[in-house]
N, C-alpha and C. Protein backbone atom coordinates (compact mmCIF):
# COMPACT_ATOMS: atom_id res chain seq x y z
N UNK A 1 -89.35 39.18 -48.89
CA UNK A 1 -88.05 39.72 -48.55
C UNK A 1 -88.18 41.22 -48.30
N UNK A 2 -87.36 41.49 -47.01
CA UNK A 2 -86.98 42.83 -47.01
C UNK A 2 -85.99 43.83 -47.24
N UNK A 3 -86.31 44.83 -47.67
CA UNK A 3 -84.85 45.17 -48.15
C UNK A 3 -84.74 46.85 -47.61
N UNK A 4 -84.04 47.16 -46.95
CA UNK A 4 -83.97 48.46 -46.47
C UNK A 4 -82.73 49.32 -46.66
N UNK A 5 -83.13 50.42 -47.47
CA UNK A 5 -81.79 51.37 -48.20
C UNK A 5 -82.23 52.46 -47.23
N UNK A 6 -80.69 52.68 -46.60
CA UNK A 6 -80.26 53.48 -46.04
C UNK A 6 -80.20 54.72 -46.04
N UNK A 7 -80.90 56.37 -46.22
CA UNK A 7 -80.54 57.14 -46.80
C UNK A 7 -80.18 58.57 -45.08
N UNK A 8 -79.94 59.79 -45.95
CA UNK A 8 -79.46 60.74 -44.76
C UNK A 8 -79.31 61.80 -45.39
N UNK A 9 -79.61 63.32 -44.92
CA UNK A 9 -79.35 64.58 -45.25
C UNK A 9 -78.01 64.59 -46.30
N UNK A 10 -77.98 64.58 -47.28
CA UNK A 10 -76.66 64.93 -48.25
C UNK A 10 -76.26 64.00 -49.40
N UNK A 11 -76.84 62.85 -49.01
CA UNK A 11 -76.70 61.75 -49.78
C UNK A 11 -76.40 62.00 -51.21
N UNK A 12 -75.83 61.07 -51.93
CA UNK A 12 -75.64 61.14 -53.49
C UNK A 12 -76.93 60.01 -54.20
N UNK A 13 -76.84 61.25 -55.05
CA UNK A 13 -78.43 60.69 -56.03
C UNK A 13 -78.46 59.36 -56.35
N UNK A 14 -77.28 58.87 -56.89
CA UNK A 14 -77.20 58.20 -57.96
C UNK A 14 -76.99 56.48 -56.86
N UNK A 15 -76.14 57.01 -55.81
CA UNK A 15 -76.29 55.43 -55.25
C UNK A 15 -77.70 55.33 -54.20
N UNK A 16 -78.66 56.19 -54.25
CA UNK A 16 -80.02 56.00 -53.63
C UNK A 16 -80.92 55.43 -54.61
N UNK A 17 -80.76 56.12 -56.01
CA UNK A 17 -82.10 56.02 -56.95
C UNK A 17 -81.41 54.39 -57.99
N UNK A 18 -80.19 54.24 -58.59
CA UNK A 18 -79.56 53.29 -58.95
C UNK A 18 -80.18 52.13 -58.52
N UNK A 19 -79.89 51.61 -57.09
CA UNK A 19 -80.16 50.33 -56.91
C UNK A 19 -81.58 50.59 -56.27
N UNK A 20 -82.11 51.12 -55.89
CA UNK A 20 -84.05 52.04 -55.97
C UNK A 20 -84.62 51.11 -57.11
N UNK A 21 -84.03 51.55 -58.49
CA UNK A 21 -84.66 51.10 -59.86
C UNK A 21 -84.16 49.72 -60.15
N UNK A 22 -83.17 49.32 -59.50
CA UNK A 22 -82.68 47.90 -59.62
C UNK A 22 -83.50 46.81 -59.27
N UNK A 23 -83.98 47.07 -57.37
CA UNK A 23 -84.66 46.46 -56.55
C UNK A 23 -86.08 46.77 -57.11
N UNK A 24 -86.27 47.80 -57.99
CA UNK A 24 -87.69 47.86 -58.68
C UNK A 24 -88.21 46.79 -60.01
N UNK A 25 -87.12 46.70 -60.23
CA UNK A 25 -86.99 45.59 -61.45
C UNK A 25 -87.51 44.25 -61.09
N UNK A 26 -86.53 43.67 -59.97
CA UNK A 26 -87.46 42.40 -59.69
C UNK A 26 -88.39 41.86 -59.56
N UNK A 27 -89.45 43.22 -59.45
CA UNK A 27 -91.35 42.43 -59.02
C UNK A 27 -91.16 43.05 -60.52
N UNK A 28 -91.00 43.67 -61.31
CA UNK A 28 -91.76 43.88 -62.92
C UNK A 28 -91.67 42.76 -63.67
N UNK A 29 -92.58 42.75 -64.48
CA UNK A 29 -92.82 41.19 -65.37
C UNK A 29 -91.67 41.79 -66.26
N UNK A 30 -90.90 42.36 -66.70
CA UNK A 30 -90.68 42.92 -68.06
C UNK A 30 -89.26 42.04 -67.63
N UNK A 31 -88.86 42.45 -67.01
CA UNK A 31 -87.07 42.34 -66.16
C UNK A 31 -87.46 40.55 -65.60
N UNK A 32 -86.96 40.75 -64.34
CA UNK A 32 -86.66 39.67 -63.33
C UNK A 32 -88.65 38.78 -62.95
N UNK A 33 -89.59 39.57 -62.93
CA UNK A 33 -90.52 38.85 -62.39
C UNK A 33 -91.03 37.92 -61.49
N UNK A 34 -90.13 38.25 -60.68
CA UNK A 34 -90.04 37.28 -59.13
C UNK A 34 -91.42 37.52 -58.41
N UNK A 35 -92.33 36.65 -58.15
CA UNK A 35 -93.20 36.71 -57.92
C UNK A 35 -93.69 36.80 -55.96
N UNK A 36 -92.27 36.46 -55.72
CA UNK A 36 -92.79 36.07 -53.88
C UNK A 36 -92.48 37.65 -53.43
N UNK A 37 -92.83 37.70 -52.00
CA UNK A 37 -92.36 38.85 -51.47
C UNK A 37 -91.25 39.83 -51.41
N UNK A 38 -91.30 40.98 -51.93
CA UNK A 38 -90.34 42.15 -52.01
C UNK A 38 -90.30 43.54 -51.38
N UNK A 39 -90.53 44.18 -50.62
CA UNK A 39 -90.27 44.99 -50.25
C UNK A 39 -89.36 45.46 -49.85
N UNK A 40 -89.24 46.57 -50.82
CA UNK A 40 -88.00 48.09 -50.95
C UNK A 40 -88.41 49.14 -50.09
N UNK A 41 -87.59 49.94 -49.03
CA UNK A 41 -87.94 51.13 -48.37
C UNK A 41 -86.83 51.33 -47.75
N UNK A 42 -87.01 53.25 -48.28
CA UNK A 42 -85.92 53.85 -48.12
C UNK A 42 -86.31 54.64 -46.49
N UNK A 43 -85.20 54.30 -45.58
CA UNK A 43 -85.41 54.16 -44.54
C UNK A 43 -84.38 55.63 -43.65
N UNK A 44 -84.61 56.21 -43.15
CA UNK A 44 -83.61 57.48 -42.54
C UNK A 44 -84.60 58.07 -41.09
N UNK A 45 -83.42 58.82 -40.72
CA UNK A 45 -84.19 59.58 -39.37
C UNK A 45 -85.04 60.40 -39.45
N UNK A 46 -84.44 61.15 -40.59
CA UNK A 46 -85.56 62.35 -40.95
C UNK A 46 -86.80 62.19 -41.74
N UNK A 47 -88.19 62.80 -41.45
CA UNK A 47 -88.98 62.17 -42.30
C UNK A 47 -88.77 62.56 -43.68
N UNK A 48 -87.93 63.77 -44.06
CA UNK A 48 -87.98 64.24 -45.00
C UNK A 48 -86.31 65.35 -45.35
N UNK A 49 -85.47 64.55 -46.55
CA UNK A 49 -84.68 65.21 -46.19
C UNK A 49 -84.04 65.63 -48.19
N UNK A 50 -82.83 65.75 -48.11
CA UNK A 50 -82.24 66.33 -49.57
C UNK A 50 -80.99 65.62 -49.96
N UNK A 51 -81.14 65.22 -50.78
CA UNK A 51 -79.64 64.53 -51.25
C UNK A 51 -78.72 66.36 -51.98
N UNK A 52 -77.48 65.67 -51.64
CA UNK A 52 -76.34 66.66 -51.97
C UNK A 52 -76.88 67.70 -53.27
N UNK A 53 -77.23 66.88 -54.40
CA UNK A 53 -78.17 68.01 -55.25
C UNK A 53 -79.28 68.85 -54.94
N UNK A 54 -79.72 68.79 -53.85
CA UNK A 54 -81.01 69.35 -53.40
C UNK A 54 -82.28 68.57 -53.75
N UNK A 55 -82.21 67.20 -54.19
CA UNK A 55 -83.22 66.67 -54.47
C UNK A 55 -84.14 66.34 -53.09
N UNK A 56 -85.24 67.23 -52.87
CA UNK A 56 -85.83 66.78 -51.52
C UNK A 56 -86.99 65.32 -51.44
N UNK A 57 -86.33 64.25 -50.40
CA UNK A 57 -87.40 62.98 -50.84
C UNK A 57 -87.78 62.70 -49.60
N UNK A 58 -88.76 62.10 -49.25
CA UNK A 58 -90.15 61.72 -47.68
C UNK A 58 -89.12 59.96 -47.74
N UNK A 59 -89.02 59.66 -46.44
CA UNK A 59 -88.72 58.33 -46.45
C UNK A 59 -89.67 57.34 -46.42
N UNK A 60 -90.00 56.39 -46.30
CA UNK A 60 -90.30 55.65 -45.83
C UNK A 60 -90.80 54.97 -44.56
N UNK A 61 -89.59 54.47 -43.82
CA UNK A 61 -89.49 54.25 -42.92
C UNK A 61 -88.56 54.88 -42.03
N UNK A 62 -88.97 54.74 -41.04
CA UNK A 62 -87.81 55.27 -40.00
C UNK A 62 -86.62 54.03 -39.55
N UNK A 63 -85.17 54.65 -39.37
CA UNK A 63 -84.19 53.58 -39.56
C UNK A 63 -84.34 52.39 -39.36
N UNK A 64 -84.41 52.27 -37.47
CA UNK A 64 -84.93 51.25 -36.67
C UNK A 64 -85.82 49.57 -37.63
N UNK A 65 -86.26 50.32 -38.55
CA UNK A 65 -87.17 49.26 -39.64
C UNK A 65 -86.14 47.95 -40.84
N UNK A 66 -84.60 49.05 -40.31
CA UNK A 66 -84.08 48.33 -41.06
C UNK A 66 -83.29 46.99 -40.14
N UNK A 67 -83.53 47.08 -38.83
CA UNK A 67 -83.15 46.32 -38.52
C UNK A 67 -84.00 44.72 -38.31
N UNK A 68 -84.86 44.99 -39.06
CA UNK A 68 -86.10 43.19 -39.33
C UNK A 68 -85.88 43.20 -41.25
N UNK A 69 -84.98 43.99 -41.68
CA UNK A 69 -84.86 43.36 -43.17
C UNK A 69 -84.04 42.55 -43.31
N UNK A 70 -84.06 41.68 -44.20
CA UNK A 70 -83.40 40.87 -44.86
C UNK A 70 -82.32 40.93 -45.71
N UNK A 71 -81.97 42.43 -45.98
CA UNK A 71 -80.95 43.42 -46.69
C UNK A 71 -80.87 44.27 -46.49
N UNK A 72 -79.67 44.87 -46.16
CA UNK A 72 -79.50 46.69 -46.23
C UNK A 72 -78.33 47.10 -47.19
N UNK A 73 -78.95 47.93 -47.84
CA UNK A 73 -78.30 49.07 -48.45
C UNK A 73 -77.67 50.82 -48.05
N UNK A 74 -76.87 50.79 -47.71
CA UNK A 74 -76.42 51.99 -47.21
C UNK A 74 -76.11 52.96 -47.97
N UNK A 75 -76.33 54.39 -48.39
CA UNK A 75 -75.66 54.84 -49.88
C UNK A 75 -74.88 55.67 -48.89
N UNK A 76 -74.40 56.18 -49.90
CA UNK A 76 -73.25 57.16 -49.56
C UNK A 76 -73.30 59.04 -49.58
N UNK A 77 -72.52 59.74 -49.66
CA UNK A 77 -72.44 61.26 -49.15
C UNK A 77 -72.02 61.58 -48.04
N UNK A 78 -71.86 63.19 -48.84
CA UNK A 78 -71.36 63.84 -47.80
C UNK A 78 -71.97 64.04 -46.45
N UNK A 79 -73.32 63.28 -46.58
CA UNK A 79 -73.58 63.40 -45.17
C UNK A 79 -73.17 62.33 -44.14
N UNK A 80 -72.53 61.39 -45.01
CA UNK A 80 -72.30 60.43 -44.20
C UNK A 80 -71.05 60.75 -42.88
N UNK A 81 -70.29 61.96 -43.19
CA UNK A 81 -69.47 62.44 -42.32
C UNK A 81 -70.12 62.39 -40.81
N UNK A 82 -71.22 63.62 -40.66
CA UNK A 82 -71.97 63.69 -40.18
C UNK A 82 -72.40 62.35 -39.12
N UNK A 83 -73.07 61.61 -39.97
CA UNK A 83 -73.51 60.48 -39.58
C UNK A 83 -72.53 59.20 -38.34
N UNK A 84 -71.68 59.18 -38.64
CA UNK A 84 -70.66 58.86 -38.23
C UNK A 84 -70.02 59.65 -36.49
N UNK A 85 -70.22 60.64 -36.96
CA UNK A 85 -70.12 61.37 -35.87
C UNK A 85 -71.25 61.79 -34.29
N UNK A 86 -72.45 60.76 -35.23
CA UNK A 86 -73.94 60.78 -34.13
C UNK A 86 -74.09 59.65 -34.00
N UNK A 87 -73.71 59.65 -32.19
CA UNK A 87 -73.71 58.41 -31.75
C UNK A 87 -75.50 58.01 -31.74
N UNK A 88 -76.28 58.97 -31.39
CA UNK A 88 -77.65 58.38 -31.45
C UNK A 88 -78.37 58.33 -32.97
N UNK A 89 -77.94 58.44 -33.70
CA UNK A 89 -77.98 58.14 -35.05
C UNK A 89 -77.31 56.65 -35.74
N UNK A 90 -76.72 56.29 -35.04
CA UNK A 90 -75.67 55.06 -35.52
C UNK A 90 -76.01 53.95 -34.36
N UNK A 91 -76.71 54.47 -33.19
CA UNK A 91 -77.82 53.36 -31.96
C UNK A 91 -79.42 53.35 -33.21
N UNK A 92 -79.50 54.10 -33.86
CA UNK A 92 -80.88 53.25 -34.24
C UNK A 92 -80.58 52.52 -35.53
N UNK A 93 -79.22 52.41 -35.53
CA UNK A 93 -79.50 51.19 -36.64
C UNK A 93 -78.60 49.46 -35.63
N UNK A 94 -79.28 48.54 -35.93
CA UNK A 94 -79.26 47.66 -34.89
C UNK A 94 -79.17 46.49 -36.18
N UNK A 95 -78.05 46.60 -36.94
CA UNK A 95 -77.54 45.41 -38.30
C UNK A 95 -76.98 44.64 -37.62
N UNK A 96 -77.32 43.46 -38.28
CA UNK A 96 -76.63 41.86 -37.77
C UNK A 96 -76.07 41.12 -39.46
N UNK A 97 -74.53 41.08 -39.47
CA UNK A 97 -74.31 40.39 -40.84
C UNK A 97 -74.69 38.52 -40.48
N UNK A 98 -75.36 38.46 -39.00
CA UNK A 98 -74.98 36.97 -39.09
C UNK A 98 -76.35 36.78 -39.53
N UNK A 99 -77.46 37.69 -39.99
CA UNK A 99 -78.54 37.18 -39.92
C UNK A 99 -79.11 37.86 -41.51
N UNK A 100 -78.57 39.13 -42.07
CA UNK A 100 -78.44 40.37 -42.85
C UNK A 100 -77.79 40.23 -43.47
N UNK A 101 -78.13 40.64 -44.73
CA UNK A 101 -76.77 41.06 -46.27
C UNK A 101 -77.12 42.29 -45.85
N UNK A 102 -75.60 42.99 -45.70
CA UNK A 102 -75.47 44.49 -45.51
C UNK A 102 -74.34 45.10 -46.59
N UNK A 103 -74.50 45.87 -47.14
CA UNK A 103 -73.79 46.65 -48.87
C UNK A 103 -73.66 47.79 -48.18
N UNK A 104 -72.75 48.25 -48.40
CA UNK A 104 -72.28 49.79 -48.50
C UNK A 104 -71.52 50.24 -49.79
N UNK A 105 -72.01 51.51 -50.59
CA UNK A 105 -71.17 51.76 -51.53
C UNK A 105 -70.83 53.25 -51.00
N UNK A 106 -69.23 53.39 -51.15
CA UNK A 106 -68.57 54.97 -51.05
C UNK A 106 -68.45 54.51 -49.36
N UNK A 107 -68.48 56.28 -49.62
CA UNK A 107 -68.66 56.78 -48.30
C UNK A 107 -69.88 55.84 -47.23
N UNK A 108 -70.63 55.06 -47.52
CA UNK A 108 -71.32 54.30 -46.57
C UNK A 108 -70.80 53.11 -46.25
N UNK A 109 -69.57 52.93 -46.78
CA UNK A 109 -68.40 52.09 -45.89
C UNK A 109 -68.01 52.76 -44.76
N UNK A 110 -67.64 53.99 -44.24
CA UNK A 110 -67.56 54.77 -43.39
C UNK A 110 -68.76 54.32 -42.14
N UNK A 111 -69.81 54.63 -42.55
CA UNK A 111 -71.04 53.68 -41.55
C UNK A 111 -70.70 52.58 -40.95
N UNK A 112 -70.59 51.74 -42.13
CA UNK A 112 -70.72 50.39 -41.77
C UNK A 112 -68.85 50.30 -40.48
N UNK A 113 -67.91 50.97 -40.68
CA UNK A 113 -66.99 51.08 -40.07
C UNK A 113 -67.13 51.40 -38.28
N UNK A 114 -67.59 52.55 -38.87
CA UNK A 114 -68.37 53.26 -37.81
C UNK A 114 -69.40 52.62 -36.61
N UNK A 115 -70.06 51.77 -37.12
CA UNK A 115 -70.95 50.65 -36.37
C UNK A 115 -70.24 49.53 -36.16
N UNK A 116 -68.47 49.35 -36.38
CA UNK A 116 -67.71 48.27 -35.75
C UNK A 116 -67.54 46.47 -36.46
N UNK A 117 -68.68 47.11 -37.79
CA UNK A 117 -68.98 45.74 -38.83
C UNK A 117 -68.00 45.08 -39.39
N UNK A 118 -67.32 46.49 -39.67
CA UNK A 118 -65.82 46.07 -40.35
C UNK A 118 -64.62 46.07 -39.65
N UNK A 119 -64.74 45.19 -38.74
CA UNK A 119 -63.99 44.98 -37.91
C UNK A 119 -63.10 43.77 -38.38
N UNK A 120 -61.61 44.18 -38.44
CA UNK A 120 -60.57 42.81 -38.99
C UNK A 120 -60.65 42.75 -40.04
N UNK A 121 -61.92 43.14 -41.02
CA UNK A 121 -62.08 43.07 -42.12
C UNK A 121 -61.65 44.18 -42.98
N UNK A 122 -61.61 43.45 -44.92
CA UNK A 122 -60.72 44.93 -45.59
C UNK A 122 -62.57 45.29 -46.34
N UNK A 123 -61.96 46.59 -46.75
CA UNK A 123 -63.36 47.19 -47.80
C UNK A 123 -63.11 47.65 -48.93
N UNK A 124 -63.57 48.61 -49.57
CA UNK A 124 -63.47 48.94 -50.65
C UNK A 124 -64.25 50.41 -50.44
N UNK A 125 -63.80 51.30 -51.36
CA UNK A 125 -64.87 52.47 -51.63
C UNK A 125 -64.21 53.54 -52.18
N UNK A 126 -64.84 54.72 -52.25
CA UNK A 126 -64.64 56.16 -53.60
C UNK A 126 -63.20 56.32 -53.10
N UNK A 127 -62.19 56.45 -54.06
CA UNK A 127 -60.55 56.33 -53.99
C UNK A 127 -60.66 57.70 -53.02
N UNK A 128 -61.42 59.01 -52.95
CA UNK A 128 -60.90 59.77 -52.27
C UNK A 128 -61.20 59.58 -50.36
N UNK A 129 -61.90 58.49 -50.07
CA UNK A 129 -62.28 58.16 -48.70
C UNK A 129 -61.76 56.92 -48.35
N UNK A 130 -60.01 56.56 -49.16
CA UNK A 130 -59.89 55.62 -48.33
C UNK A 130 -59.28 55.94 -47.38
N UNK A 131 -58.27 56.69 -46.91
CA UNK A 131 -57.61 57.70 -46.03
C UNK A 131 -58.77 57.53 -44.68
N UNK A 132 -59.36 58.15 -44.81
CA UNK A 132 -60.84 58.09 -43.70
C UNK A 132 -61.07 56.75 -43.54
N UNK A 133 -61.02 55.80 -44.54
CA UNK A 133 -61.66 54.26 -43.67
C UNK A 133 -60.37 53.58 -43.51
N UNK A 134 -59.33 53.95 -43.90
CA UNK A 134 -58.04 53.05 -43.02
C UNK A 134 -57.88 54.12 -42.16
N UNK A 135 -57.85 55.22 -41.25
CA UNK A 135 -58.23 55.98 -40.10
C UNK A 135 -58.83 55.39 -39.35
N UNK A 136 -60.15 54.56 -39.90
CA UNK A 136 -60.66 53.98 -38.81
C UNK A 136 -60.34 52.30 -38.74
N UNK A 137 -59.37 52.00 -39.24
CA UNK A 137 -58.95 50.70 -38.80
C UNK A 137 -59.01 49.60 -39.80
N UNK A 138 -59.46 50.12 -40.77
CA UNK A 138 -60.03 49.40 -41.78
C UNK A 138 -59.24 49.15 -43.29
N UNK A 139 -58.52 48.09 -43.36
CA UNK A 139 -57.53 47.97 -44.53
C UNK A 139 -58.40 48.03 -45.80
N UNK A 140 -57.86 48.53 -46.49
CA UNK A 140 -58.55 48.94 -48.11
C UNK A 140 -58.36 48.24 -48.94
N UNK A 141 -58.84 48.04 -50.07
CA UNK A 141 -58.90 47.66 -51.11
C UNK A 141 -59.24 47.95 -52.78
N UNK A 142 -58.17 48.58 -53.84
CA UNK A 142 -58.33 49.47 -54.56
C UNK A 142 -59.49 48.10 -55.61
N UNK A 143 -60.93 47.67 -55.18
CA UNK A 143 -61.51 47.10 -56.31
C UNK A 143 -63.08 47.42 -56.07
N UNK A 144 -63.41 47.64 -56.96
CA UNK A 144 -65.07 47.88 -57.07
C UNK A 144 -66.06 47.26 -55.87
N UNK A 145 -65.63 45.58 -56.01
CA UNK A 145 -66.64 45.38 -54.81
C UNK A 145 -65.88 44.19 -54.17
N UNK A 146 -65.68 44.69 -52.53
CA UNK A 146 -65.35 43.58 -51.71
C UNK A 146 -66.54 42.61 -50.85
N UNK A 147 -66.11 41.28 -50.95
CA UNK A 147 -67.17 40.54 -50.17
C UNK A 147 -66.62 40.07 -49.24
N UNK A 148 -66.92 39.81 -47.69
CA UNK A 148 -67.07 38.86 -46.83
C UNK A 148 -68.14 38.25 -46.40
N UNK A 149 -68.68 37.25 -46.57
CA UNK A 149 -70.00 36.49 -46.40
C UNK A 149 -70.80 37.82 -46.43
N UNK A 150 -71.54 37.58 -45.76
CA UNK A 150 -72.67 38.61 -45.39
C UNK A 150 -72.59 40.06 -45.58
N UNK A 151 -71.32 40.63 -45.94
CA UNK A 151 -71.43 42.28 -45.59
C UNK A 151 -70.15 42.32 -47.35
N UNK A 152 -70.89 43.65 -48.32
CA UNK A 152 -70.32 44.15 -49.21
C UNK A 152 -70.47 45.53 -49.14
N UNK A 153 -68.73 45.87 -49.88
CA UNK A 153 -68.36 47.29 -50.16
C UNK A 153 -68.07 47.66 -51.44
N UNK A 154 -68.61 48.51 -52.05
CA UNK A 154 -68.40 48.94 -53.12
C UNK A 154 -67.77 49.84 -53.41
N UNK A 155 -67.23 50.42 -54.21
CA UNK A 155 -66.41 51.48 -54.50
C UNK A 155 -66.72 52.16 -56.20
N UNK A 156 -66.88 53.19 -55.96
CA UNK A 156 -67.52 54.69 -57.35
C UNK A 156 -68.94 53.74 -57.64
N UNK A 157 -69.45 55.01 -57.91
CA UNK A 157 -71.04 55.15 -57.64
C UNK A 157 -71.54 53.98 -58.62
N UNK A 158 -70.88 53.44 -59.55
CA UNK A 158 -71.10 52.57 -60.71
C UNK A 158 -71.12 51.25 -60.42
N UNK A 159 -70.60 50.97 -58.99
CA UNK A 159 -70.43 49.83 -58.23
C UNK A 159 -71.93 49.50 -57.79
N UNK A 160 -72.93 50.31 -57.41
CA UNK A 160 -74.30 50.49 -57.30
C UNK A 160 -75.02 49.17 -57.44
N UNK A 161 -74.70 48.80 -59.05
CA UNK A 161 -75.48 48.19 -59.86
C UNK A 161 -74.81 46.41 -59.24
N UNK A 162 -73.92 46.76 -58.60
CA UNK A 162 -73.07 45.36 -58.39
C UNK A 162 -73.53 45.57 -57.26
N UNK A 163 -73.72 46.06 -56.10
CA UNK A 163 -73.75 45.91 -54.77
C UNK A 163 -75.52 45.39 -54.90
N UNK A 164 -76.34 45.80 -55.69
CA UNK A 164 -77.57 45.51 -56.07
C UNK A 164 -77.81 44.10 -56.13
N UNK A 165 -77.12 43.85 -57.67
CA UNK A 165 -77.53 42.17 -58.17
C UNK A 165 -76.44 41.33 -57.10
N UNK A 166 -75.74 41.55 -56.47
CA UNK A 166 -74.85 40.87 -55.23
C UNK A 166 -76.55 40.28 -54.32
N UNK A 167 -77.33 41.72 -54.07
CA UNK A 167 -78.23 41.49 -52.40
C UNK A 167 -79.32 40.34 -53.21
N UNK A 168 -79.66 40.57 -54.62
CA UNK A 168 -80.77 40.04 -55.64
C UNK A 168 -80.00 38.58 -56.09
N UNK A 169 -79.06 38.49 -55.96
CA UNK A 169 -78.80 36.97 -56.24
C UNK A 169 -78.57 35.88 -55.41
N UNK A 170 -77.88 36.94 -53.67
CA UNK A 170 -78.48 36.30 -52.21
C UNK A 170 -79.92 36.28 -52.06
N UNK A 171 -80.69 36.84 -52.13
CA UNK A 171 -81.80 36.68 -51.82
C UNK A 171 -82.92 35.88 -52.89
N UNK A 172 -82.73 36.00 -54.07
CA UNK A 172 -83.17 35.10 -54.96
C UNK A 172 -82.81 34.21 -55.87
N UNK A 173 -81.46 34.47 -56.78
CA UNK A 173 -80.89 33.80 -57.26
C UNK A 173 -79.84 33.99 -58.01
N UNK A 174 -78.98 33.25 -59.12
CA UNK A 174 -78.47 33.99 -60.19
C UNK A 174 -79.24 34.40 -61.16
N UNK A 175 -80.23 33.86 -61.83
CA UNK A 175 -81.19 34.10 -62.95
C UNK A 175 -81.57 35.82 -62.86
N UNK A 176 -82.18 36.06 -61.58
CA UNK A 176 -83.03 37.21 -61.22
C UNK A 176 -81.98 38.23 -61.45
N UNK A 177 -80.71 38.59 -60.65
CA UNK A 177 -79.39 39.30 -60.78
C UNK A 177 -79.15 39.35 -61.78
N UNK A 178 -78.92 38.12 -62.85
CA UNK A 178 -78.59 38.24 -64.26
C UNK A 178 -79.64 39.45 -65.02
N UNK A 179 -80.56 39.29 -64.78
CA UNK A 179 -81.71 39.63 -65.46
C UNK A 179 -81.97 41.39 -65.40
N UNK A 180 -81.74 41.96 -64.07
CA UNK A 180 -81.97 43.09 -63.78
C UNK A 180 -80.45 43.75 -64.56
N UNK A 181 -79.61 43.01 -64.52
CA UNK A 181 -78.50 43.95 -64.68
C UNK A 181 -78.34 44.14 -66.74
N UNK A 182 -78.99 42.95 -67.24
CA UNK A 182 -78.77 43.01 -68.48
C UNK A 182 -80.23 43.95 -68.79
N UNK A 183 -80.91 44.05 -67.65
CA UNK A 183 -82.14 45.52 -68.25
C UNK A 183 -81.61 46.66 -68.90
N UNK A 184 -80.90 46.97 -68.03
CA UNK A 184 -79.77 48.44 -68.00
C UNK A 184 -78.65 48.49 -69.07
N UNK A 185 -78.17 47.25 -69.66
CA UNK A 185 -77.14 47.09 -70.47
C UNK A 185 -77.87 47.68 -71.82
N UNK A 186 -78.93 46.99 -72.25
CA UNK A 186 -79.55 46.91 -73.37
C UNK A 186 -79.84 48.00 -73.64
N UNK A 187 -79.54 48.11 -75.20
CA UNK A 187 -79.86 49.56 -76.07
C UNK A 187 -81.21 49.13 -76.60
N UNK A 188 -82.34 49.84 -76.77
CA UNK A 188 -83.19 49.91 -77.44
C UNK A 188 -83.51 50.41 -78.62
């Protein structure tokens, strides 16, 4: 399986590295231990860019890569304004929900808007950007995570962990989803 997270100049830490360590869980014996194919890569235009804290990180792949995964993850930030606004930035991503689980949490509902996905359809995301995604046509929804088959929206950065075990329980099961999310619960 492939799984390709979305990232961009400004991004927020926490919905890049969150489901990062989520999708890391599944190949560890400790957690989930799914043994068949997994690959995670964080995928953007730039080879090298900074989330909103200044955390500077090298991608992966270049976008275009996310369009042969089997999942995408989109995170969110303030760069996603930006993003939205570059039409040749929003041509190299080439998502299909008829073929793709595609997640957006926050502001990377804005993307997914933006690329025409959420079309007819309602979403969800950070209470201060719903204004901006019913602007673009898109009826809201004040709950953590909306589904329509193939394509989820999440809403506050805590939704992360749900937009995660959502792509991990399409793609492998309930057991595996169960498993990663009660990693994180547990006090040691």
């Amino acid at each position: 399986m492939k799984i390709a997270m979305i990232a961009f100049e400004g991004f927020t830490d926490v919905d890049l590295f969150m489901p990062w360590d989520l999708f890391y869980r599944v190949k560890d014996p400790t957690y989930a231990a799914y043994d068949g194919e997994w690959d995670v890569r964080i995928c953007a235009a730039e080879p090298r860019f900074a989330s909103y804290s200044g955390l500077v990180i090298d991608r992966h792949e270049p976008l275009a890569w996310a369009a042969e995964a089997d999942a995408v993850f989109v995170v969110s930030g303030g760069g996603s304004r930006a993003k939205i606004r570059d039409p040749g930035w929003l041509a190299q991503l080439s998502l299909d929900p008829a073929r793709q689980l595609i997640a957006a949490i926050d502001s990377g509902a804005l993307i997914l808007a933006a690329l025409g996905l959420l079309e007819g359809l309602s979403a969800t995301t950070y209470p201060s950007i719903f204004a901006e995604l019913e602007a673009m046509g898109v009826r809201t929804e004040r709950r953590p995570l909306v589904i329509h088959g193939n394509l989820a929206t999440g809403g506050g950065c805590l939704a992360t962990q749900d937009l995660a075990a959502w792509i991990v329980e399409r793609l492998i099961g309930p057991d595996a989803a169960r498993q990663i999310l009660d990693s994180i619960a547990k006090v040691a």
